[in-house]
PDB file of N, CA and C in Angstrom:
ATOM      1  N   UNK A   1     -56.969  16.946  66.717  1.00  0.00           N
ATOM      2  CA  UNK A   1     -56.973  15.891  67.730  1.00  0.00           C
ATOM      3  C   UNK A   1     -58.321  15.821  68.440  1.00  0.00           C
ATOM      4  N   UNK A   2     -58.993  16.968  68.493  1.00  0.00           N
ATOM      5  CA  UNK A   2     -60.429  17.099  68.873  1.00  0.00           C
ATOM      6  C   UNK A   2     -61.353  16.940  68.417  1.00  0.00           C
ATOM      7  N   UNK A   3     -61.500  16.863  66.980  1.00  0.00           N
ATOM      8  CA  UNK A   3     -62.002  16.131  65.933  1.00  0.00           C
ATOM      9  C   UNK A   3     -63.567  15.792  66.363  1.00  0.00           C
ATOM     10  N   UNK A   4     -63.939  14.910  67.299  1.00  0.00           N
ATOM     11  CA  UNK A   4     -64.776  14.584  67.517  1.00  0.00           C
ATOM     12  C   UNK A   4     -65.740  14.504  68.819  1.00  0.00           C
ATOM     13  N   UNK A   5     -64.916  15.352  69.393  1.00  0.00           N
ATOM     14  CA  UNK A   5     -65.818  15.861  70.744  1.00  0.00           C
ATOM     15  C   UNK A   5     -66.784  16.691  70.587  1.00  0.00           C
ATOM     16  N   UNK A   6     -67.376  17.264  69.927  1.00  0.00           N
ATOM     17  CA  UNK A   6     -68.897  17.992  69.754  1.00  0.00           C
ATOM     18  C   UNK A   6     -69.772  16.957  69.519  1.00  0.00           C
ATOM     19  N   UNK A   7     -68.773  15.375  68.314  1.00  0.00           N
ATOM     20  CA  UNK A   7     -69.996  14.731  67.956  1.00  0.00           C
ATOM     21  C   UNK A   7     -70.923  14.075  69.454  1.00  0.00           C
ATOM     22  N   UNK A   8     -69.930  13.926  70.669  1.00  0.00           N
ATOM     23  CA  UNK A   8     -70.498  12.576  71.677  1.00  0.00           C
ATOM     24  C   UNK A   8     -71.069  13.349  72.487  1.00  0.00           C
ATOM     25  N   UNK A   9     -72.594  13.012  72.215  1.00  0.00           N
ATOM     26  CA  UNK A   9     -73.446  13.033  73.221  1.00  0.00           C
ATOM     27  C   UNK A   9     -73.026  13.284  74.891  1.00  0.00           C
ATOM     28  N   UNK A  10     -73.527  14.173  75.738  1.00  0.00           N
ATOM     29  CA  UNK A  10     -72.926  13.914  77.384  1.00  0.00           C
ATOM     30  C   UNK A  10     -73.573  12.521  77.935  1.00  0.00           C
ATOM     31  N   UNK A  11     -74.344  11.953  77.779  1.00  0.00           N
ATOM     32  CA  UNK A  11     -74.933  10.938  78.335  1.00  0.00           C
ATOM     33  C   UNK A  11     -74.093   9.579  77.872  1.00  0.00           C
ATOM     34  N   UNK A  12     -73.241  10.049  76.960  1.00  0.00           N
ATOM     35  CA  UNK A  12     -72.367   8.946  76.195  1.00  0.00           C
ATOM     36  C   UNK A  12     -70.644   9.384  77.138  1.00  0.00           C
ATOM     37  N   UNK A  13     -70.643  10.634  77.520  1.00  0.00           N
ATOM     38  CA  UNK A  13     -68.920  10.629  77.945  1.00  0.00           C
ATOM     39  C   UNK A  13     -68.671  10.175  79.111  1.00  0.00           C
ATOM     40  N   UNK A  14     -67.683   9.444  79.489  1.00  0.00           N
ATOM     41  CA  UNK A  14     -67.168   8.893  80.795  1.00  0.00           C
ATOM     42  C   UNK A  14     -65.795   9.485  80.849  1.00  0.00           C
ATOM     43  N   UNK A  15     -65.590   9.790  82.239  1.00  0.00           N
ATOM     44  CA  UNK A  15     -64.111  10.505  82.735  1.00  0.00           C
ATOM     45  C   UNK A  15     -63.628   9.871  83.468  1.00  0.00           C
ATOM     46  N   UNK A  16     -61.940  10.563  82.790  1.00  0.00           N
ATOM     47  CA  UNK A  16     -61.439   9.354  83.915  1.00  0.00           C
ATOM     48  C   UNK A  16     -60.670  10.755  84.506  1.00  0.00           C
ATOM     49  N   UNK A  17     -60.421  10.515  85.845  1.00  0.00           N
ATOM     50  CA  UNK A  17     -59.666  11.905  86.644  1.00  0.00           C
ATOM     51  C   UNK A  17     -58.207  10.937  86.815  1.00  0.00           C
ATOM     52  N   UNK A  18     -56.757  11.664  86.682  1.00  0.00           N
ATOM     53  CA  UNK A  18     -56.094  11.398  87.705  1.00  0.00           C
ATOM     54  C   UNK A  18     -56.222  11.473  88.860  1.00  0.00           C
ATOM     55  N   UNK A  19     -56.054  11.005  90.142  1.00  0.00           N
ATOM     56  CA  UNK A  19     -56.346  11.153  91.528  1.00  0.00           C
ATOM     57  C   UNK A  19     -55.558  12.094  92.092  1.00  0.00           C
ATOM     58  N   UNK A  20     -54.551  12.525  91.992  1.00  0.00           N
ATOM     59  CA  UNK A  20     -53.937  13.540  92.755  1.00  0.00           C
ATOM     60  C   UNK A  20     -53.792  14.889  91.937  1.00  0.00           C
ATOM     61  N   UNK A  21     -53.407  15.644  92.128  1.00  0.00           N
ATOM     62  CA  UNK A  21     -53.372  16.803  90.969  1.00  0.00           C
ATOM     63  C   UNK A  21     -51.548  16.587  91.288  1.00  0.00           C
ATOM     64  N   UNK A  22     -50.798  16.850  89.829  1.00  0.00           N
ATOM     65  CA  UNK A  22     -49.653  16.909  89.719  1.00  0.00           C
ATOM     66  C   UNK A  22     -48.888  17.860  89.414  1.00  0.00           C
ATOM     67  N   UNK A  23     -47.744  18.182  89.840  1.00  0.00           N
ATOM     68  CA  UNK A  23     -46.749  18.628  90.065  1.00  0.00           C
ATOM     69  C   UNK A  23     -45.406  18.201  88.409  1.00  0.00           C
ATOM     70  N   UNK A  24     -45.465  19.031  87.909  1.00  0.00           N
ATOM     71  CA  UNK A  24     -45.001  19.024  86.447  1.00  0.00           C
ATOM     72  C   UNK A  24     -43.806  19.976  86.705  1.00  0.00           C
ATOM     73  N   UNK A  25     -42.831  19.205  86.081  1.00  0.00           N
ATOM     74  CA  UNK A  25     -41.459  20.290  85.826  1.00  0.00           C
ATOM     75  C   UNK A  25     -41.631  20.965  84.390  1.00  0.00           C
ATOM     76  N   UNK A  26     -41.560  22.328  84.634  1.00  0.00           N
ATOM     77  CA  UNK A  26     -41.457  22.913  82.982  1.00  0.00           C
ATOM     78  C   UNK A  26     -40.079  22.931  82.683  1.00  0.00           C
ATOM     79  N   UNK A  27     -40.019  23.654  80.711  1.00  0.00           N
ATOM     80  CA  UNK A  27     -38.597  23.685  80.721  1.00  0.00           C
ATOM     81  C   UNK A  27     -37.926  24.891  81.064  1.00  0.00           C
ATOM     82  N   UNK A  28     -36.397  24.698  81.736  1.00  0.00           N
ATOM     83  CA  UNK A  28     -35.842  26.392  82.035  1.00  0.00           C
ATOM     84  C   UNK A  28     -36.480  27.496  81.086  1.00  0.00           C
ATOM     85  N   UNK A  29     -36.523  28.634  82.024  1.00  0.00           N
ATOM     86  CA  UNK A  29     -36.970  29.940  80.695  1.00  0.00           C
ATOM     87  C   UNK A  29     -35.506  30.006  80.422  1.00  0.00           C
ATOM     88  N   UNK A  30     -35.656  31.296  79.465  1.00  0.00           N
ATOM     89  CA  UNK A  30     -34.516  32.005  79.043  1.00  0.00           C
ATOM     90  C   UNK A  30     -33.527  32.897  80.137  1.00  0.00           C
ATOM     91  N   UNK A  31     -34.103  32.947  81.227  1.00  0.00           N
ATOM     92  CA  UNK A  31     -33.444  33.550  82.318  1.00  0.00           C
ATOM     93  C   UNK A  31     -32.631  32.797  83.226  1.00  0.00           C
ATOM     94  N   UNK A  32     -32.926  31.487  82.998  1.00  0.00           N
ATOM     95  CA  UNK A  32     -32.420  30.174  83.948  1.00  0.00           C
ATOM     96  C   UNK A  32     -33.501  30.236  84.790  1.00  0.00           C
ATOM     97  N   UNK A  33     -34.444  31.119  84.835  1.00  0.00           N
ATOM     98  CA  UNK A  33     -35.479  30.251  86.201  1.00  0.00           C
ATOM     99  C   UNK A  33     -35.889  29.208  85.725  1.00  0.00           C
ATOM    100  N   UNK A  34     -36.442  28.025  87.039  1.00  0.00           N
ATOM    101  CA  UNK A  34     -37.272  26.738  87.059  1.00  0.00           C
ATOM    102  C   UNK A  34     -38.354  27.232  87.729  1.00  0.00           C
ATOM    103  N   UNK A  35     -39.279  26.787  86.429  1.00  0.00           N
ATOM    104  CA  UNK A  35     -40.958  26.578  87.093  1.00  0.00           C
ATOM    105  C   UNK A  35     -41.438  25.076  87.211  1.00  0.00           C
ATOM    106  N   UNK A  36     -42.475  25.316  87.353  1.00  0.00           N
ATOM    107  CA  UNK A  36     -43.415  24.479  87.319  1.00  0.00           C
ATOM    108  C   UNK A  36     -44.471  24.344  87.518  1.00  0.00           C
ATOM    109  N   UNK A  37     -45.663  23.402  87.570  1.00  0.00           N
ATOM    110  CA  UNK A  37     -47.452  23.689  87.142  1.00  0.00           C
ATOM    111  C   UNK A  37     -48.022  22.546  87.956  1.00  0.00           C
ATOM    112  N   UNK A  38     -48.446  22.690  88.267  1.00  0.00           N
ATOM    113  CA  UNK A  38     -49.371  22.027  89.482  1.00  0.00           C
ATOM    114  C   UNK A  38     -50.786  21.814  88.803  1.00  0.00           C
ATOM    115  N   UNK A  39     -51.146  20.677  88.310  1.00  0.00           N
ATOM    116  CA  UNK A  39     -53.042  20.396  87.299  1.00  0.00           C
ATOM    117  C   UNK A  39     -53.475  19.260  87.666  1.00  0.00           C
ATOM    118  N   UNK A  40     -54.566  19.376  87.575  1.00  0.00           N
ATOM    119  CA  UNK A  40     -55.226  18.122  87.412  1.00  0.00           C
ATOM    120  C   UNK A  40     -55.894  17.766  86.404  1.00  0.00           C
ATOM    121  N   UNK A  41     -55.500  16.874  85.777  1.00  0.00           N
ATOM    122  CA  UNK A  41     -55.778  16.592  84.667  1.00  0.00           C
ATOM    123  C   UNK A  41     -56.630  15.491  84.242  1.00  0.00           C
ATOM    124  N   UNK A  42     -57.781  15.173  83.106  1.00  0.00           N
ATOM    125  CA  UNK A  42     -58.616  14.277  83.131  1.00  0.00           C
ATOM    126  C   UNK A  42     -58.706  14.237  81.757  1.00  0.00           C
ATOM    127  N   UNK A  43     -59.431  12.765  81.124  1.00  0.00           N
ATOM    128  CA  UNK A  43     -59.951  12.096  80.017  1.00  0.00           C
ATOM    129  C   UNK A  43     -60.795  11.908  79.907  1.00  0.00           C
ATOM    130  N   UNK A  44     -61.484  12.593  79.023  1.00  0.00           N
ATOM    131  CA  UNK A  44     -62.939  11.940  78.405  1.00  0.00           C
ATOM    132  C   UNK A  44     -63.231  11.322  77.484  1.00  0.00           C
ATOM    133  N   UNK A  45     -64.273   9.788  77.727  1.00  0.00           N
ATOM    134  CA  UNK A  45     -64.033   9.317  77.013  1.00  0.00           C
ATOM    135  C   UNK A  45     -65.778   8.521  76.842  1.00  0.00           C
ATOM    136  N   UNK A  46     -65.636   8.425  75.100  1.00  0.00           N
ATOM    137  CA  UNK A  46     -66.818   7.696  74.607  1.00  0.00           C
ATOM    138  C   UNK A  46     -67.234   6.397  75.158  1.00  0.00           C
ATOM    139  N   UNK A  47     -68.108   6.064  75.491  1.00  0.00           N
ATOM    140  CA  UNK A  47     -68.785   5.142  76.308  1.00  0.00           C
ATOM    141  C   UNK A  47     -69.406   4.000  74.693  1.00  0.00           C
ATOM    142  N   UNK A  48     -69.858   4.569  74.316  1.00  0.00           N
ATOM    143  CA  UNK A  48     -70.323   3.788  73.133  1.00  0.00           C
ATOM    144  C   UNK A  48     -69.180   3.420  72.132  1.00  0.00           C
ATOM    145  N   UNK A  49     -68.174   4.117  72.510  1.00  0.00           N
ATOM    146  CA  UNK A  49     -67.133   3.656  71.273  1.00  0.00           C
ATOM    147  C   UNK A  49     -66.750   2.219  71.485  1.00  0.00           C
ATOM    148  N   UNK A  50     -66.263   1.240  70.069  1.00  0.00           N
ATOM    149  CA  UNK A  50     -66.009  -0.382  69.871  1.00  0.00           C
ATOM    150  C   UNK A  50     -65.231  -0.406  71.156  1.00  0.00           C
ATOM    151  N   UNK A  51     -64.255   0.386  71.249  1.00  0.00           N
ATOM    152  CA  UNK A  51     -63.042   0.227  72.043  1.00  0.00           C
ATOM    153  C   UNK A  51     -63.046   0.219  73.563  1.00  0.00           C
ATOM    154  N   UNK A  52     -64.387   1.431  73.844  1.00  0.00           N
ATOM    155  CA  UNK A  52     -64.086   1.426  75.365  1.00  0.00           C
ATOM    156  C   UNK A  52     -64.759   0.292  75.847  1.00  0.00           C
ATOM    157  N   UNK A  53     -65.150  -0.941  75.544  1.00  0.00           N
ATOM    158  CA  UNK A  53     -65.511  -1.981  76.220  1.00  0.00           C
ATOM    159  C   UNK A  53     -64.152  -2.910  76.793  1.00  0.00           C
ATOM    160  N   UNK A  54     -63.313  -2.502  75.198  1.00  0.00           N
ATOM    161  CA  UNK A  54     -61.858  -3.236  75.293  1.00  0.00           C
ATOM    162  C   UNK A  54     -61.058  -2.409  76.472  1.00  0.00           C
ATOM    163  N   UNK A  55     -60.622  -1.381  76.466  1.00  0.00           N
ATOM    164  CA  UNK A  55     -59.945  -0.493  77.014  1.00  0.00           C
ATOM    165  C   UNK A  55     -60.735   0.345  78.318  1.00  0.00           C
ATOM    166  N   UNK A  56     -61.918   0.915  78.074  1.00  0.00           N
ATOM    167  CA  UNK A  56     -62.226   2.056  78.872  1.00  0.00           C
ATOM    168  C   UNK A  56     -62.251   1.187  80.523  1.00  0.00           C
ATOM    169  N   UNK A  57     -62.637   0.129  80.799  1.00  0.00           N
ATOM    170  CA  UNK A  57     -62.528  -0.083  82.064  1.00  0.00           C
ATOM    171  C   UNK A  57     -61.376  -0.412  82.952  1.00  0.00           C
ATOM    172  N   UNK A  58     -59.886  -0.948  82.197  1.00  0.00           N
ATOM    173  CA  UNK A  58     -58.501  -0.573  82.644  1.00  0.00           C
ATOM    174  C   UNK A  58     -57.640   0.646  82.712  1.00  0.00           C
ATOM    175  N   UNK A  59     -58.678   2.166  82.135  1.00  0.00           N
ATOM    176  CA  UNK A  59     -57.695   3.094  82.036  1.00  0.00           C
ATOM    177  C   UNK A  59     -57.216   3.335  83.042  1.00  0.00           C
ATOM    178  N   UNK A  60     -57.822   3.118  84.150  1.00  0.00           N
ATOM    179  CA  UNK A  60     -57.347   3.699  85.560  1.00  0.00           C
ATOM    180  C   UNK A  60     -55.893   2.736  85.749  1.00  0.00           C
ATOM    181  N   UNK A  61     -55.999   1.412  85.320  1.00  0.00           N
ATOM    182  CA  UNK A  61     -54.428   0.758  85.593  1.00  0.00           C
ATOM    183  C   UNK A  61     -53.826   1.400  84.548  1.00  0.00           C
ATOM    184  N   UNK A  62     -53.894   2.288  83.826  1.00  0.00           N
ATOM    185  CA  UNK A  62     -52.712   2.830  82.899  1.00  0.00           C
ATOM    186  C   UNK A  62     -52.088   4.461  83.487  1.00  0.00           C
ATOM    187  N   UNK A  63     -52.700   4.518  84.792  1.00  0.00           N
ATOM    188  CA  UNK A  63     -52.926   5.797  85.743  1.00  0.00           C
ATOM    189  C   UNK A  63     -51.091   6.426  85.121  1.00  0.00           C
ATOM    190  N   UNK A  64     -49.771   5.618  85.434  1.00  0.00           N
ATOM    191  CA  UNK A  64     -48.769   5.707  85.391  1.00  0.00           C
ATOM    192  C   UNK A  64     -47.993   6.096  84.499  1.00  0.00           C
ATOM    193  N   UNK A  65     -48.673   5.576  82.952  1.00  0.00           N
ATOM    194  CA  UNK A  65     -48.097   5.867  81.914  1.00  0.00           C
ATOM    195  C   UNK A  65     -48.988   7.378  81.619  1.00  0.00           C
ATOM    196  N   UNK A  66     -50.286   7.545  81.855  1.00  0.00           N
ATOM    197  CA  UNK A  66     -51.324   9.219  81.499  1.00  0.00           C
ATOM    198  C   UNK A  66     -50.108   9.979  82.345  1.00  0.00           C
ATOM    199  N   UNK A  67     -49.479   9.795  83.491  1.00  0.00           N
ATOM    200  CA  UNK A  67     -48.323  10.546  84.526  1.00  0.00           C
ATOM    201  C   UNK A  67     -47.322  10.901  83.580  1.00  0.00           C
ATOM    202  N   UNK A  68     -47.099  10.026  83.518  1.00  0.00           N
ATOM    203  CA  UNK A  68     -45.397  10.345  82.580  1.00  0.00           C
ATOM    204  C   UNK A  68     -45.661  11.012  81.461  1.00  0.00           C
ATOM    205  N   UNK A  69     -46.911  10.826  80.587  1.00  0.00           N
ATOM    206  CA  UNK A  69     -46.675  11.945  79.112  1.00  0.00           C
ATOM    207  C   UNK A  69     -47.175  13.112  79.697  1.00  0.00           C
ATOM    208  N   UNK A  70     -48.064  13.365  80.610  1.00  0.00           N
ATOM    209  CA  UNK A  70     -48.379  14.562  80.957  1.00  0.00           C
ATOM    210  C   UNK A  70     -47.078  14.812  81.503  1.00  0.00           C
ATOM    211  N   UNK A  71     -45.869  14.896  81.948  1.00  0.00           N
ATOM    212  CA  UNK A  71     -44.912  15.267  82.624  1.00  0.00           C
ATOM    213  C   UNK A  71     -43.943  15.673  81.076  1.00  0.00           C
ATOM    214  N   UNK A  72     -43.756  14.387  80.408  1.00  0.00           N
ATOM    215  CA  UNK A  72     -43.088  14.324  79.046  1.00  0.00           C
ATOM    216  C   UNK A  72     -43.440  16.189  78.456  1.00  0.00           C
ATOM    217  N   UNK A  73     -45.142  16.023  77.997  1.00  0.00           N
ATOM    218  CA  UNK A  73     -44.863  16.906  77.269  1.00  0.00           C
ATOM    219  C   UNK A  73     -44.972  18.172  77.926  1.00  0.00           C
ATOM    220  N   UNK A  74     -45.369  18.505  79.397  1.00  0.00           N
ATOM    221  CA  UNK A  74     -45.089  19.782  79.791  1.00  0.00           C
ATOM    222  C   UNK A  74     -44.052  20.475  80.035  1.00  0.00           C
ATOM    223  N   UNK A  75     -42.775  19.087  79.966  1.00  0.00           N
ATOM    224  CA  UNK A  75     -41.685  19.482  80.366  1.00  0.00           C
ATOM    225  C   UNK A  75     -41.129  20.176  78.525  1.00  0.00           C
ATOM    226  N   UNK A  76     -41.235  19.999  77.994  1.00  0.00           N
ATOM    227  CA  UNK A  76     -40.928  20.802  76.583  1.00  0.00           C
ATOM    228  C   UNK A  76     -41.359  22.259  76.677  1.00  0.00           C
ATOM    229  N   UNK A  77     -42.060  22.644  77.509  1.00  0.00           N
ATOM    230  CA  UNK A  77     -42.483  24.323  77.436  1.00  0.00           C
ATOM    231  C   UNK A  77     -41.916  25.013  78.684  1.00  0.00           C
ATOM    232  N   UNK A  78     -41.596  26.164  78.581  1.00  0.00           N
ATOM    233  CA  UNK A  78     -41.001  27.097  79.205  1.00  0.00           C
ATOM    234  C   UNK A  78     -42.743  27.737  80.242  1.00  0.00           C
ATOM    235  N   UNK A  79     -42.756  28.418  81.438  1.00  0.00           N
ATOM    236  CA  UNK A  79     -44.002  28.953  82.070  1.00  0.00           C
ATOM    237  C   UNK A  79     -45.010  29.392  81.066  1.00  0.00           C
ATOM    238  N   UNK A  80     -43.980  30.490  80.231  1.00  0.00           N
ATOM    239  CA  UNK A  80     -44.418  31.759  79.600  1.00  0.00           C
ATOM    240  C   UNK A  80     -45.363  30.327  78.147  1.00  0.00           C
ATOM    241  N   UNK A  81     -44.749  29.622  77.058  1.00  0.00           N
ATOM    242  CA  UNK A  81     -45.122  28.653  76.366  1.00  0.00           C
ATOM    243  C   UNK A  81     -46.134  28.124  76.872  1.00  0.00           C
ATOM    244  N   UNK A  82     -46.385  27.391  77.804  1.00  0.00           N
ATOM    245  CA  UNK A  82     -46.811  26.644  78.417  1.00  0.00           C
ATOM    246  C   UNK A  82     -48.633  27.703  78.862  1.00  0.00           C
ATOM    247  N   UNK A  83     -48.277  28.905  79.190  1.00  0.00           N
ATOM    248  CA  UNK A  83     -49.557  29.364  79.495  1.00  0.00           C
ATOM    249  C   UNK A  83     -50.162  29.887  78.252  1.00  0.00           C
ATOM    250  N   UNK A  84     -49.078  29.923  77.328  1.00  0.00           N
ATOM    251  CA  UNK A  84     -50.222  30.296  76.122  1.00  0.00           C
ATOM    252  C   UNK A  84     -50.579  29.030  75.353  1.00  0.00           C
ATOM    253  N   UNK A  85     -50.328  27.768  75.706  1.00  0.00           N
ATOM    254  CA  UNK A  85     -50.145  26.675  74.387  1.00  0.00           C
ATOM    255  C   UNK A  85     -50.971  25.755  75.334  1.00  0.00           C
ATOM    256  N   UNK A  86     -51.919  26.099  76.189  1.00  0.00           N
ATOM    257  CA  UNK A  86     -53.041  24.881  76.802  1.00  0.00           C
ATOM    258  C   UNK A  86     -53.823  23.950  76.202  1.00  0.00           C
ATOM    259  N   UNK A  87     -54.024  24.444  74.942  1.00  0.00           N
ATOM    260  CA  UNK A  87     -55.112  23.599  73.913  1.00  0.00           C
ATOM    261  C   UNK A  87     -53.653  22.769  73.443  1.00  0.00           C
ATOM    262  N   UNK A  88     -52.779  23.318  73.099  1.00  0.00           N
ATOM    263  CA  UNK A  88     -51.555  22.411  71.883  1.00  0.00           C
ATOM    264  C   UNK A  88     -51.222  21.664  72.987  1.00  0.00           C
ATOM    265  N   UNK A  89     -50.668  21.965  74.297  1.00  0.00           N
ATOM    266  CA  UNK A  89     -50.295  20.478  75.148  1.00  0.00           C
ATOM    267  C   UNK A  89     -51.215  19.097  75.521  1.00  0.00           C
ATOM    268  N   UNK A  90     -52.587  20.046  75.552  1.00  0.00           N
ATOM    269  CA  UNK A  90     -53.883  19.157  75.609  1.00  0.00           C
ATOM    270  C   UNK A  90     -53.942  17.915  74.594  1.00  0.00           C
ATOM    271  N   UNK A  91     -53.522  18.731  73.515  1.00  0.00           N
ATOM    272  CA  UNK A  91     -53.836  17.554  72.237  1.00  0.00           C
ATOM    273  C   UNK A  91     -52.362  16.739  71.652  1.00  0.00           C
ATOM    274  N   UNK A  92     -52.004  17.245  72.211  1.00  0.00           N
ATOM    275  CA  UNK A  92     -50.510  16.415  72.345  1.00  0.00           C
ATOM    276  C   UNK A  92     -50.049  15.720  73.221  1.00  0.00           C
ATOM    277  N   UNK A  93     -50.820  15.542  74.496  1.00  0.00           N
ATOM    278  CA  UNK A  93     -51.457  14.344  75.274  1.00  0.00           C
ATOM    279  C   UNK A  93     -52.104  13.260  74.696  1.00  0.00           C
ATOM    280  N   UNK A  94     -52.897  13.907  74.196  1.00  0.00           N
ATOM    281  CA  UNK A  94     -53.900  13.467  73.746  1.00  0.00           C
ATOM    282  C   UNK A  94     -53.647  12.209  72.728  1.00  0.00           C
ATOM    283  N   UNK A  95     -53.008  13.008  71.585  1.00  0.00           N
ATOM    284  CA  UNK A  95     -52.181  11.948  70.654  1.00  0.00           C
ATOM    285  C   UNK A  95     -51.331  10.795  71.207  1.00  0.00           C
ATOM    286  N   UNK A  96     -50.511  11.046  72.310  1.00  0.00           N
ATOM    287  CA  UNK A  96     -49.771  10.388  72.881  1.00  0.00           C
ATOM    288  C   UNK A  96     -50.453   9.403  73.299  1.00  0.00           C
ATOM    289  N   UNK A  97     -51.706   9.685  74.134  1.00  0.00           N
ATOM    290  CA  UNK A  97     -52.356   8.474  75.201  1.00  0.00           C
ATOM    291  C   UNK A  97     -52.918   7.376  73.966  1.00  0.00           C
ATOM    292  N   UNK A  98     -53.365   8.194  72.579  1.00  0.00           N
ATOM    293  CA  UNK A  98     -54.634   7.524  71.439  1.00  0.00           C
ATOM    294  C   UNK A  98     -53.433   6.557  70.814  1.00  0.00           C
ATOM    295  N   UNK A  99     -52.085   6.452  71.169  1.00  0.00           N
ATOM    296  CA  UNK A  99     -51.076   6.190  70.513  1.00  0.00           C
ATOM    297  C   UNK A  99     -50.964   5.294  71.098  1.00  0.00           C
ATOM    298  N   UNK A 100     -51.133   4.675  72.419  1.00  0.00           N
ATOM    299  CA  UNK A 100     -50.893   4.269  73.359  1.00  0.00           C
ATOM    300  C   UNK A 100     -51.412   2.827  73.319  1.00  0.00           C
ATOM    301  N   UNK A 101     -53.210   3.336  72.828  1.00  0.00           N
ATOM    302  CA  UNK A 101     -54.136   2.326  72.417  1.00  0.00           C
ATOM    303  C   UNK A 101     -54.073   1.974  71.084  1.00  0.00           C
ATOM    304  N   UNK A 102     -53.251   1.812  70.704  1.00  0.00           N
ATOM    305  CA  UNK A 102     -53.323   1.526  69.206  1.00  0.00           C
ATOM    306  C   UNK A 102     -54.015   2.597  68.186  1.00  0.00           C
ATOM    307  N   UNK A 103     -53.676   3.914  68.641  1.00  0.00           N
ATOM    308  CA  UNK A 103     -54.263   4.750  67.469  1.00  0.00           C
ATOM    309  C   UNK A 103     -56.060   5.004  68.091  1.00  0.00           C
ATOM    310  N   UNK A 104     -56.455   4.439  69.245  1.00  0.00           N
ATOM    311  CA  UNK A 104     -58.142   4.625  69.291  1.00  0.00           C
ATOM    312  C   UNK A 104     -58.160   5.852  70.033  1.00  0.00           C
ATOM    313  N   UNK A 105     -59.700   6.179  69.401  1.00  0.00           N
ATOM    314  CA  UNK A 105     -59.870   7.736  69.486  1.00  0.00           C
ATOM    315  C   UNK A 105     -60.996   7.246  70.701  1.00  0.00           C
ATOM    316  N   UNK A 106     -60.876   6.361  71.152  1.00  0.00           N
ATOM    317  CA  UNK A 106     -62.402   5.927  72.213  1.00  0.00           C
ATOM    318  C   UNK A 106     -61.937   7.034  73.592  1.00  0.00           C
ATOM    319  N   UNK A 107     -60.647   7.823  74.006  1.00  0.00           N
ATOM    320  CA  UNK A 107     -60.643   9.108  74.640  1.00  0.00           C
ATOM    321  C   UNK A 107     -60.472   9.752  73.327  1.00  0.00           C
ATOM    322  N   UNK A 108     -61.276  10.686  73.606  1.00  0.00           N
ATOM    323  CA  UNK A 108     -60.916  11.719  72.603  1.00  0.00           C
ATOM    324  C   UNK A 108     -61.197  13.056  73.154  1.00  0.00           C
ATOM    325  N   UNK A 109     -60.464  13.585  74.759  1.00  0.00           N
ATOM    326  CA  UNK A 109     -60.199  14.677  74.883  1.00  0.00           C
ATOM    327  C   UNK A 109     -59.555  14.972  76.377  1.00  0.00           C
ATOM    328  N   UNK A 110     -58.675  15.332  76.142  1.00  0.00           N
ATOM    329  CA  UNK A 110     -57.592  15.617  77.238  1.00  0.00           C
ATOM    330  C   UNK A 110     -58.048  17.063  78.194  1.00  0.00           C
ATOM    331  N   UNK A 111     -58.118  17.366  78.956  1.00  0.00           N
ATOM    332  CA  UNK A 111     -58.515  18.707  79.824  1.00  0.00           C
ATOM    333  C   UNK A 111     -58.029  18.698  81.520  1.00  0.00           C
ATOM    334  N   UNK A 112     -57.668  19.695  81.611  1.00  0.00           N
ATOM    335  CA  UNK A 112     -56.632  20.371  82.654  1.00  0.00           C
ATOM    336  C   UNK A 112     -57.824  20.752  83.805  1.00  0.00           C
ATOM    337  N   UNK A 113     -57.970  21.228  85.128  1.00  0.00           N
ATOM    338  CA  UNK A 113     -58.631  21.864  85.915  1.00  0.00           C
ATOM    339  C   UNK A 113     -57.596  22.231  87.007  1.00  0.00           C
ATOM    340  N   UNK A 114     -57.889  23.376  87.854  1.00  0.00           N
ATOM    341  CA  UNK A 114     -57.292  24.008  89.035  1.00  0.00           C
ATOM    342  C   UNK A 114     -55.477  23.674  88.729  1.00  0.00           C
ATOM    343  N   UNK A 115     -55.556  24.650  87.411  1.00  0.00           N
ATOM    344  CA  UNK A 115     -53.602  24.465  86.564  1.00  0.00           C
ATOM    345  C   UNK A 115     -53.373  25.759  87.423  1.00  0.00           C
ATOM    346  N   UNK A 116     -52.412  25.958  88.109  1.00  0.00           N
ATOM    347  CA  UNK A 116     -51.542  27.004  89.119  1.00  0.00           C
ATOM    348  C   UNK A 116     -49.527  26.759  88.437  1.00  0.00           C
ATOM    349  N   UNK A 117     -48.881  27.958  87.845  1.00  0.00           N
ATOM    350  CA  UNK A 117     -47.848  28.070  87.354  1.00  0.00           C
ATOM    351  C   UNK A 117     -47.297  29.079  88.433  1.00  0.00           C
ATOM    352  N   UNK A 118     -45.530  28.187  88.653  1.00  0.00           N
ATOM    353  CA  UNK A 118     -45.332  28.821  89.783  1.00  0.00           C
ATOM    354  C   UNK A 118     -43.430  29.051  88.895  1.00  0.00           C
TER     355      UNK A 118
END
């Protein structure tokens, strides 16, 4: 899913941040406890790609739907899953959002900052 983030230049990537850092339900462990993960999460995305002329300047109105799959797929992992599988939820965002746009890779990389599991 990462495929091509070494190729883009930094002078070429644009980010998009969610604005708040969120509050994610994980799934029950095996004990019946409920956790959950508190991240902030962001997109980077090619500036030169065909697409982000089409797309990259509305991602921020798609703020709602980047919410819900980041919620979607964190909620599939248990604390313990979830802290070892950061790259696999990353890119399984990732797929989700590129899915979103019709398959375009113009984000092509999902990344977490100040993630706290409680």
């Amino acid at each position: 899913a990462d495929a091509g983030k070494e190729d883009v230049p930094i002078e070429n990537i644009v980010t998009y941040s969610i604005p708040e850092k969120m509050t994610v339900v994980l799934k029950i462990d095996e004990d019946g406890t409920a956790h959950y993960c508190m991240v902030s999460v962001f997109f980077s995305m090619d500036s030169t790609h065909p697409d982000y002329k089409k797309y990259g300047e509305s991602v921020e109105s798609n703020e709602l739907i980047f919410r819900s799959i980041v919620g979607e797929v964190f909620q599939k992992y248990t604390i313990t899953e979830a802290r070892a599988s950061q790259e696999e939820i990353c890119d399984e965002i990732l797929a989700q959002v590129q899915q979103k746009y019709q398959g375009s890779d113009f984000i092509f990389e999902v990344s977490f900052s100040d993630i706290v599991y409680q």
